[in-house]
N, C-alpha and C. Protein backbone atom coordinates (compact mmCIF):
# COMPACT_ATOMS: atom_id res chain seq x y z
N UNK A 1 -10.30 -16.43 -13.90
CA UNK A 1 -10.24 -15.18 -13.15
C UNK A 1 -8.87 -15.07 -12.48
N UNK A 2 -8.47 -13.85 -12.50
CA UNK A 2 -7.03 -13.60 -11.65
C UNK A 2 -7.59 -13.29 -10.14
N UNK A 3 -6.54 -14.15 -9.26
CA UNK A 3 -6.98 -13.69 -8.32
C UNK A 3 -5.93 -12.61 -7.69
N UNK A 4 -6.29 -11.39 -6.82
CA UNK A 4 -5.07 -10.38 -6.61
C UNK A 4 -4.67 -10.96 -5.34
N UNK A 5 -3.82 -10.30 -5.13
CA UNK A 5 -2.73 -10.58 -3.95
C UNK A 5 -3.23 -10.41 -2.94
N UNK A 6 -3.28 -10.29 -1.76
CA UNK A 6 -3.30 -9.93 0.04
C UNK A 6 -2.52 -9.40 0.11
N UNK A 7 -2.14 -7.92 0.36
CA UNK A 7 -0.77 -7.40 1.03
C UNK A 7 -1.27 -7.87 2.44
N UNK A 8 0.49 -8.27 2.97
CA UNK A 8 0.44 -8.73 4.63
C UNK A 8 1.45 -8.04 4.95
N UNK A 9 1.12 -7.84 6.63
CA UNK A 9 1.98 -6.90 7.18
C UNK A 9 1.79 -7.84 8.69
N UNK A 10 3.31 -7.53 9.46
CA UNK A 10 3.27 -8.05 10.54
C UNK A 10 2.89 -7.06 11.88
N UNK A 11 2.20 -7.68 12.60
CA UNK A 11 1.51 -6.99 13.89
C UNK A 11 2.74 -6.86 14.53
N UNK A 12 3.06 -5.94 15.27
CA UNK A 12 4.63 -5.69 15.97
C UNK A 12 4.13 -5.80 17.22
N UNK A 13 3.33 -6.32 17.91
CA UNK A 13 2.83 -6.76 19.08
C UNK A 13 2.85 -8.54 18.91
N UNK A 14 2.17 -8.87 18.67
CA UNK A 14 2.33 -10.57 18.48
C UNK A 14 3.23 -11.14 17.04
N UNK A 15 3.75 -10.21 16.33
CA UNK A 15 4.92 -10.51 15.31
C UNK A 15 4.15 -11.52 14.56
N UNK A 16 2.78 -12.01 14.18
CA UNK A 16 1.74 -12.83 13.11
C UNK A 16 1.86 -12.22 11.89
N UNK A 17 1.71 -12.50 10.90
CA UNK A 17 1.56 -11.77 9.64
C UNK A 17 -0.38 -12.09 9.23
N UNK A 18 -1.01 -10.86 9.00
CA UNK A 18 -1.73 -11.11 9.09
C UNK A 18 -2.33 -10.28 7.66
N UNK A 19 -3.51 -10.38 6.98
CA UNK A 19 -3.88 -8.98 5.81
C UNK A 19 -4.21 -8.25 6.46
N UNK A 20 -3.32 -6.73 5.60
CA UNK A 20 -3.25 -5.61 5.73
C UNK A 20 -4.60 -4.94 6.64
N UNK A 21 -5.41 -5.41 5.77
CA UNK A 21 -6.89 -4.53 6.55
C UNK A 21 -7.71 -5.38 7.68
N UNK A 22 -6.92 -6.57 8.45
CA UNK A 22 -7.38 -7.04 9.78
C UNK A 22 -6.88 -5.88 10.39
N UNK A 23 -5.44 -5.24 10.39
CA UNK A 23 -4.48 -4.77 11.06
C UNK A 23 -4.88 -3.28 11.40
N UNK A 24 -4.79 -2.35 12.43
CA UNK A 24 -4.54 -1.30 12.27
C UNK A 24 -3.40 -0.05 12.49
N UNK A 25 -3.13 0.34 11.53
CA UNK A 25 -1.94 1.39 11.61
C UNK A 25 -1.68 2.20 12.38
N UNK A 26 -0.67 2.46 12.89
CA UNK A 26 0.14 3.61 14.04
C UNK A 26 0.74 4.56 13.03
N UNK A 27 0.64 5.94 12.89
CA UNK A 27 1.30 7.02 12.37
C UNK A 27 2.18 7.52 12.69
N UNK A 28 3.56 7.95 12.75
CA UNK A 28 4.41 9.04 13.70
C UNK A 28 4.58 9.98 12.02
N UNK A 29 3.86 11.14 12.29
CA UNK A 29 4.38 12.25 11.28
C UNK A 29 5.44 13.23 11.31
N UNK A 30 5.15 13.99 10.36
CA UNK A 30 6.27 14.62 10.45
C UNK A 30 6.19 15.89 11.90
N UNK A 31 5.29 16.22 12.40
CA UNK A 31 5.55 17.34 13.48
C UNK A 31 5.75 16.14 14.35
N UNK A 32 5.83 15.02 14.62
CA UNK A 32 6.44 13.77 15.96
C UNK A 32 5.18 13.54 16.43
N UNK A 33 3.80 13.76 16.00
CA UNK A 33 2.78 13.11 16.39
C UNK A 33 2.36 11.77 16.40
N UNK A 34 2.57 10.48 16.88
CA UNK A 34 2.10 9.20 17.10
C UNK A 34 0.13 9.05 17.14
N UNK A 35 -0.36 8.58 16.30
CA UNK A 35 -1.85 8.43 16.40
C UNK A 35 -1.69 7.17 15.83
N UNK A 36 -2.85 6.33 16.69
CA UNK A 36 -3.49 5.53 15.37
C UNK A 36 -4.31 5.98 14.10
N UNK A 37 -4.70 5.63 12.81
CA UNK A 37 -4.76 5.44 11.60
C UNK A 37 -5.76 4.98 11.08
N UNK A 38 -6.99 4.58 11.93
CA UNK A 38 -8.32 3.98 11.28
C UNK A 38 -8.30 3.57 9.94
N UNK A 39 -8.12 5.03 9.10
CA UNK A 39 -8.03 4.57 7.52
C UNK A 39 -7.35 4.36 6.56
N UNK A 40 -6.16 4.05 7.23
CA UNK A 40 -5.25 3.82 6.51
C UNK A 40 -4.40 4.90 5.68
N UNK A 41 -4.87 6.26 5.91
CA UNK A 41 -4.48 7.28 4.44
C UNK A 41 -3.55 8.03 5.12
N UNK A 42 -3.35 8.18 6.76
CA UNK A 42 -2.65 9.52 7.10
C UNK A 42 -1.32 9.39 6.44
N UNK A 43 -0.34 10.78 6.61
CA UNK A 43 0.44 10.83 5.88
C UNK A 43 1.56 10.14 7.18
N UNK A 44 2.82 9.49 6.83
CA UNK A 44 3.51 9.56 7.85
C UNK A 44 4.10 8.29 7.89
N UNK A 45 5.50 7.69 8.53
CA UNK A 45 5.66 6.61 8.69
C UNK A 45 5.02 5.48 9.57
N UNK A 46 4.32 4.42 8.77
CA UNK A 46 3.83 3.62 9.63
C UNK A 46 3.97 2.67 9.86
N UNK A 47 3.19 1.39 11.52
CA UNK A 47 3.90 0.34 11.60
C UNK A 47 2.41 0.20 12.02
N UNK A 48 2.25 -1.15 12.26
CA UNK A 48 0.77 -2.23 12.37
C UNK A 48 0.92 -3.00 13.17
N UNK A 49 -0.55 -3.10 13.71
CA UNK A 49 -0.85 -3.61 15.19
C UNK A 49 -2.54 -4.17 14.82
N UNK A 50 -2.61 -5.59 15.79
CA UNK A 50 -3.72 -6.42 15.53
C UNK A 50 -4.43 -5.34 16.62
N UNK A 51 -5.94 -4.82 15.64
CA UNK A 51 -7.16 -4.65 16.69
C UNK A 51 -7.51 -4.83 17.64
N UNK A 52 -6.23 -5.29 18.72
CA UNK A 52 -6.67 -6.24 19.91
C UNK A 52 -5.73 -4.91 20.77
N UNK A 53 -6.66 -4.67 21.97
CA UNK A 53 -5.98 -4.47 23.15
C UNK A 53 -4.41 -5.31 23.97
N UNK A 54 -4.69 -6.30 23.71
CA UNK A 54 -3.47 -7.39 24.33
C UNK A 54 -2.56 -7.23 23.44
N UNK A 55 -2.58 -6.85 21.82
CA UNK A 55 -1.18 -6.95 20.81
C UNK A 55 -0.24 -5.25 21.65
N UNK A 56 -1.67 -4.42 21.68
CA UNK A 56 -1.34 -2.83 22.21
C UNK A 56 -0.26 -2.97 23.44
N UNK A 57 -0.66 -3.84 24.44
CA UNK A 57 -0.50 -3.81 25.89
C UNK A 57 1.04 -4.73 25.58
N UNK A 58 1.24 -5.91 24.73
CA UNK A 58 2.90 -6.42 24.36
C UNK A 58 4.02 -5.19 23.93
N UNK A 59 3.53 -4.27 22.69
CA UNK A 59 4.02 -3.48 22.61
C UNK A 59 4.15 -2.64 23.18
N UNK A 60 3.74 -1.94 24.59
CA UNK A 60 3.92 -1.33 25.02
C UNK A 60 4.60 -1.33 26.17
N UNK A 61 4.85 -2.71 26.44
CA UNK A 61 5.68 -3.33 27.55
C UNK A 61 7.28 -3.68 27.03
N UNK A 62 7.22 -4.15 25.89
CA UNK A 62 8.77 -4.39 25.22
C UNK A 62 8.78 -3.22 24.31
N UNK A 63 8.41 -1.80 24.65
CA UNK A 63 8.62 -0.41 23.58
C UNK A 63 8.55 -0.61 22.26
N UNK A 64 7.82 -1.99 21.55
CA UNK A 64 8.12 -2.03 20.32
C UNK A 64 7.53 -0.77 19.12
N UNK A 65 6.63 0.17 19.80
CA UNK A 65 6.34 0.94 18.86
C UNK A 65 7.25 2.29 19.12
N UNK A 66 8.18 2.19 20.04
CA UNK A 66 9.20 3.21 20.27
C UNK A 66 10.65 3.15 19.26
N UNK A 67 10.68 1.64 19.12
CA UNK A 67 11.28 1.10 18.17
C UNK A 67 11.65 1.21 17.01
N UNK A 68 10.43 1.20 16.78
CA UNK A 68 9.74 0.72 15.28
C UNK A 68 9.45 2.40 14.66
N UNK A 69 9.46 3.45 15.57
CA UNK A 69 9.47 4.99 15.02
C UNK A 69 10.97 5.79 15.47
N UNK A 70 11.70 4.88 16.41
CA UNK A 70 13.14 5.45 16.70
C UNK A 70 12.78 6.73 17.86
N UNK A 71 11.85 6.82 18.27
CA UNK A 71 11.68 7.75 19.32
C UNK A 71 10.74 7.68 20.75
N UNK A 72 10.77 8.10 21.49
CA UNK A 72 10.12 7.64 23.06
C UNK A 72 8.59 8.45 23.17
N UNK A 73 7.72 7.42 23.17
CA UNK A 73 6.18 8.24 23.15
C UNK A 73 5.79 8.23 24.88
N UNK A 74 5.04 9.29 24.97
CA UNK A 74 4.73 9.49 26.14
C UNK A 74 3.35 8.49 26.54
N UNK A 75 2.91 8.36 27.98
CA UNK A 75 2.46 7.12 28.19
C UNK A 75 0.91 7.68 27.88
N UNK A 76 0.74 8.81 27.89
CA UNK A 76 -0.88 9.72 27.36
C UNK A 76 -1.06 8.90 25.95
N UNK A 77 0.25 8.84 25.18
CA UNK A 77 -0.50 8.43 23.54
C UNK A 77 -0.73 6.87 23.74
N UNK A 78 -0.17 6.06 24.11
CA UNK A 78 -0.52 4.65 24.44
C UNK A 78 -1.99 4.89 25.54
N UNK A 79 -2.36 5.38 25.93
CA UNK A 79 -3.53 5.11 26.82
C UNK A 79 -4.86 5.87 25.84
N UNK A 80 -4.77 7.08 25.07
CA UNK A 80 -5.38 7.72 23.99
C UNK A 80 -5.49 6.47 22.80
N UNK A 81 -4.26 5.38 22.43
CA UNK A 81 -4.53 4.69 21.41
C UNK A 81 -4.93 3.57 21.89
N UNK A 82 -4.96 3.10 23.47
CA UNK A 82 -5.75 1.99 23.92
C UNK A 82 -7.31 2.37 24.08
N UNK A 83 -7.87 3.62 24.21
CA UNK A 83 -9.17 3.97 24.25
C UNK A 83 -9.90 4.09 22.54
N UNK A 84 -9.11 3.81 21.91
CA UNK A 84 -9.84 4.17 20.38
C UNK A 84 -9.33 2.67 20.02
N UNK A 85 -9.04 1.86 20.10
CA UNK A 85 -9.16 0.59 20.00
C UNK A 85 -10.14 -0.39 20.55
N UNK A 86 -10.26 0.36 21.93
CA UNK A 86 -11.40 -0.51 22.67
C UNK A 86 -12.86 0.48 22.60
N UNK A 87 -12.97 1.31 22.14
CA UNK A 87 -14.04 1.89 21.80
C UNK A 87 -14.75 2.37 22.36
N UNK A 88 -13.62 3.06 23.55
CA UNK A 88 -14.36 4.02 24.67
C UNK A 88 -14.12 5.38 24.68
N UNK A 89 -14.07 5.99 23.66
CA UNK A 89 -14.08 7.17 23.27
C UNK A 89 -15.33 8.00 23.77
């Protein structure tokens, strides 16, 4: 049997390389909207972050997802993408 690959991607909060689908995706599209990505499909450039509140709360202290999209998110979308992580929607 062949076995297929793992795509891995690194969490930009704790910098681990981990498979793709532990991870979940951050979007910045094209109108400058920042969301997280549940399913992986939105359209848009993206960067990855471990399911964990604490990877959220690194990046958001050293701007790495400000970084990582080249532009300054307001502190509403980090507190909107810490509530849909921790599942208090």
């Amino acid at each position: 049997m062949h076995k297929r690959k793992v795509p891995m991607r690194m969490c930009i909060g704790c910098k681990e390389m981990k498979p793709k689908r532990e991870l979940v995706r951050v979007v910045h599209n094209k109108e400058g909207e920042v969301s997280l990505d549940l399913t992986g499909k939105k359209a848009g450039r993206g960067a990855y972050i471990c399911a964990d509140t604490s990877c959220l709360d690194k990046a958001r202290k050293a701007h790495l997802i400000e970084k990582a999209f080249k532009r300054s998110i307001p502190q509403e979308v980090y507190d909107e993408m810490e509530k849909e992580l921790s599942g208090d929607e």
